[in-house]
C-alpha atoms as a PDB file:
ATOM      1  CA  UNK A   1     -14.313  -6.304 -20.211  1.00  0.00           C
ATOM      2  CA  UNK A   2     -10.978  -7.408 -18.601  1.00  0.00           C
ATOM      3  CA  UNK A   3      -8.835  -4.710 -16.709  1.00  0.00           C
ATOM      4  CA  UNK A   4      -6.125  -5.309 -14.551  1.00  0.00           C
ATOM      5  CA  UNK A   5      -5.014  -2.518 -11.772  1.00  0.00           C
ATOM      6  CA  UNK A   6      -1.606  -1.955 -10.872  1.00  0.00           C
ATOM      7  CA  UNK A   7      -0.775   0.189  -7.912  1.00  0.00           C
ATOM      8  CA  UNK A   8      -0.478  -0.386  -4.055  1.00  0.00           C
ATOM      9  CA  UNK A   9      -3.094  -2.355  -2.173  1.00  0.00           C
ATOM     10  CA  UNK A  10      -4.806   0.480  -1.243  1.00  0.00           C
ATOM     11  CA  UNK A  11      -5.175   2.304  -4.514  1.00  0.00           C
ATOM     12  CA  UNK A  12      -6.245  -1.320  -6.728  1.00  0.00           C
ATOM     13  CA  UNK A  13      -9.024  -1.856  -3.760  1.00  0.00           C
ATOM     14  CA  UNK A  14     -10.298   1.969  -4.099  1.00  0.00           C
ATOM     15  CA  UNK A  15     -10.312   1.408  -7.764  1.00  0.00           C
ATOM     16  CA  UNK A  16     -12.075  -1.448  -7.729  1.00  0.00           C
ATOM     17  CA  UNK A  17     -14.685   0.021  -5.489  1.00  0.00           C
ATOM     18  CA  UNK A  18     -15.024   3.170  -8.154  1.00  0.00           C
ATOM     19  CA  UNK A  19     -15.646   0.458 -10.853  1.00  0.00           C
ATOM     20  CA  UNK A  20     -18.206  -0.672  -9.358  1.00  0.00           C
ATOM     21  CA  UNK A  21     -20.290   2.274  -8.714  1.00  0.00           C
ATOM     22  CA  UNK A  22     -19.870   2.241 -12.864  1.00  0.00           C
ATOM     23  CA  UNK A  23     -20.096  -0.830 -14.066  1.00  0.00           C
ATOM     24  CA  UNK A  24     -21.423  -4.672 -13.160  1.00  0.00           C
ATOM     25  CA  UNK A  25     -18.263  -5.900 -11.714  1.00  0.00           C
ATOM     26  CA  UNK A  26     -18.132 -10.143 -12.500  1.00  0.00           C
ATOM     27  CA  UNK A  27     -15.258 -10.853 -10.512  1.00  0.00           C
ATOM     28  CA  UNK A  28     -12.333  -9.004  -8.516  1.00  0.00           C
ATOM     29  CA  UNK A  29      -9.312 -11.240  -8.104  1.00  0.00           C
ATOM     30  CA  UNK A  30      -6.902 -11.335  -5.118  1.00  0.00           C
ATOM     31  CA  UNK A  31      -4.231  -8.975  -5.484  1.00  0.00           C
ATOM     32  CA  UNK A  32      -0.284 -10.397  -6.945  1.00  0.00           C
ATOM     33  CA  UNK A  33       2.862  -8.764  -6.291  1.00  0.00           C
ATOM     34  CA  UNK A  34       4.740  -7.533  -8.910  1.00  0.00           C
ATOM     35  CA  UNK A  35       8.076  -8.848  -9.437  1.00  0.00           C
ATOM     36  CA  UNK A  36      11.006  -7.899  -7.389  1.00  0.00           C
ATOM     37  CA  UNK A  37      11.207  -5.264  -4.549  1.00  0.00           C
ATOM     38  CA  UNK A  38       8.306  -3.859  -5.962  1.00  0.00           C
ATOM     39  CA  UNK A  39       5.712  -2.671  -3.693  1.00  0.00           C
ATOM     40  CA  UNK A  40       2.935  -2.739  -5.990  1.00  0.00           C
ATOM     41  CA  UNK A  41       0.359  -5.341  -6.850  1.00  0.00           C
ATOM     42  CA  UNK A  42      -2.012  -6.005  -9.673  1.00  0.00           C
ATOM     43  CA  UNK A  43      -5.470  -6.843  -9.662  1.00  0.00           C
ATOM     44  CA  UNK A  44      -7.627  -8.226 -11.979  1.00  0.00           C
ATOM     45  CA  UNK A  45     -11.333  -6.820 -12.402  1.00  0.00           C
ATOM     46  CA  UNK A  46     -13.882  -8.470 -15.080  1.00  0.00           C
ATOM     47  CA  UNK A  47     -16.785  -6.231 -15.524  1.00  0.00           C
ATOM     48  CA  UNK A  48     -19.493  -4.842 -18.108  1.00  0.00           C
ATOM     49  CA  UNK A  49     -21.297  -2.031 -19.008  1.00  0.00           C
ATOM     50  CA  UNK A  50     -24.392  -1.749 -17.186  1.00  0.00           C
ATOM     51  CA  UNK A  51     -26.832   1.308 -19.028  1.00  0.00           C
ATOM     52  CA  UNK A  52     -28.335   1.801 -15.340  1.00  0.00           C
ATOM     53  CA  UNK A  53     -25.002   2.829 -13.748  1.00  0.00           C
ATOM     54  CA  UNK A  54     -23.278   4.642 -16.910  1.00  0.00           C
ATOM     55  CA  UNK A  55     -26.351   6.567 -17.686  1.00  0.00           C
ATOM     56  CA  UNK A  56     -25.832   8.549 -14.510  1.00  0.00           C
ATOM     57  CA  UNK A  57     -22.268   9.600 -15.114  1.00  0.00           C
ATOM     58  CA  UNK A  58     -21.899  13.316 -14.132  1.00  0.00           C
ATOM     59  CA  UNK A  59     -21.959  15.889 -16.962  1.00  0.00           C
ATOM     60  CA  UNK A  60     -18.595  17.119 -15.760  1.00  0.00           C
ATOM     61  CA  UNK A  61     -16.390  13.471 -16.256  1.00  0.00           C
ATOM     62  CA  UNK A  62     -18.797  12.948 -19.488  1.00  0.00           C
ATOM     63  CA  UNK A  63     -17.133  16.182 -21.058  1.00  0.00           C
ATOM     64  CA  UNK A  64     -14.340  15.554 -20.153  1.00  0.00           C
ATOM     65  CA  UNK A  65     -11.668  14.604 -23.132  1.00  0.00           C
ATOM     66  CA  UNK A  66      -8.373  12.193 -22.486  1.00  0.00           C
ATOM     67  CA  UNK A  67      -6.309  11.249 -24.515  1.00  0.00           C
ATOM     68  CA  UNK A  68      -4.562   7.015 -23.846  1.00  0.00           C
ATOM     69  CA  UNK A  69      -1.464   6.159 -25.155  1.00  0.00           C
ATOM     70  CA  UNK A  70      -0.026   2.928 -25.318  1.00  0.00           C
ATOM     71  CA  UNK A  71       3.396   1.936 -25.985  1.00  0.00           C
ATOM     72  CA  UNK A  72       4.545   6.173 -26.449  1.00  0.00           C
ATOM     73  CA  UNK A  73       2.028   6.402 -29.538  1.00  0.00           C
ATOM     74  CA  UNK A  74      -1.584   7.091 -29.504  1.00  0.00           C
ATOM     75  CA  UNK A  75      -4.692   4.593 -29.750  1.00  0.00           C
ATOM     76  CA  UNK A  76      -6.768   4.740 -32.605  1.00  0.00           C
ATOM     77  CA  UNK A  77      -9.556   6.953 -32.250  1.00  0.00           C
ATOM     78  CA  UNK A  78     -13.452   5.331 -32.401  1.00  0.00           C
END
């Protein structure tokens, strides 16, 4: 999988660290300003699943329903 992280520094490098304790992170990239004034970067994370790490996901965040939207309508269910 291919995700990029927006957010400050701080917040892209904590969630890249949470990835990790989730999936087998490939590759972190170095973090790029956004355009402008903005203070926010983006970084890129490649990763995949990894059975070892996702079969030990709490009970209470595997419950747990959410519901993504992209572009104000929302993604086709599985």
């Amino acid at each position: 999988m291919k995700l990029r992280l927006e957010g400050t520094l701080a917040e892209c490098e904590q969630a890249a660290a949470l990835l990790a304790r989730m999936f087998d992170v490939v590759s972190v990239s170095d973090p790029y300003a956004n355009r402008g004034r903005s203070r926010l970067v983006r970084v890129y994370v490649e990763a995949r699943l990894d059975p070892g790490r996702t079969s030990t996901v709490p009970a209470e965040l595997a419950r747990q329903r959410v519901t993504l939207h992209r572009a104000h309508r929302e993604l086709p269910g599985r």
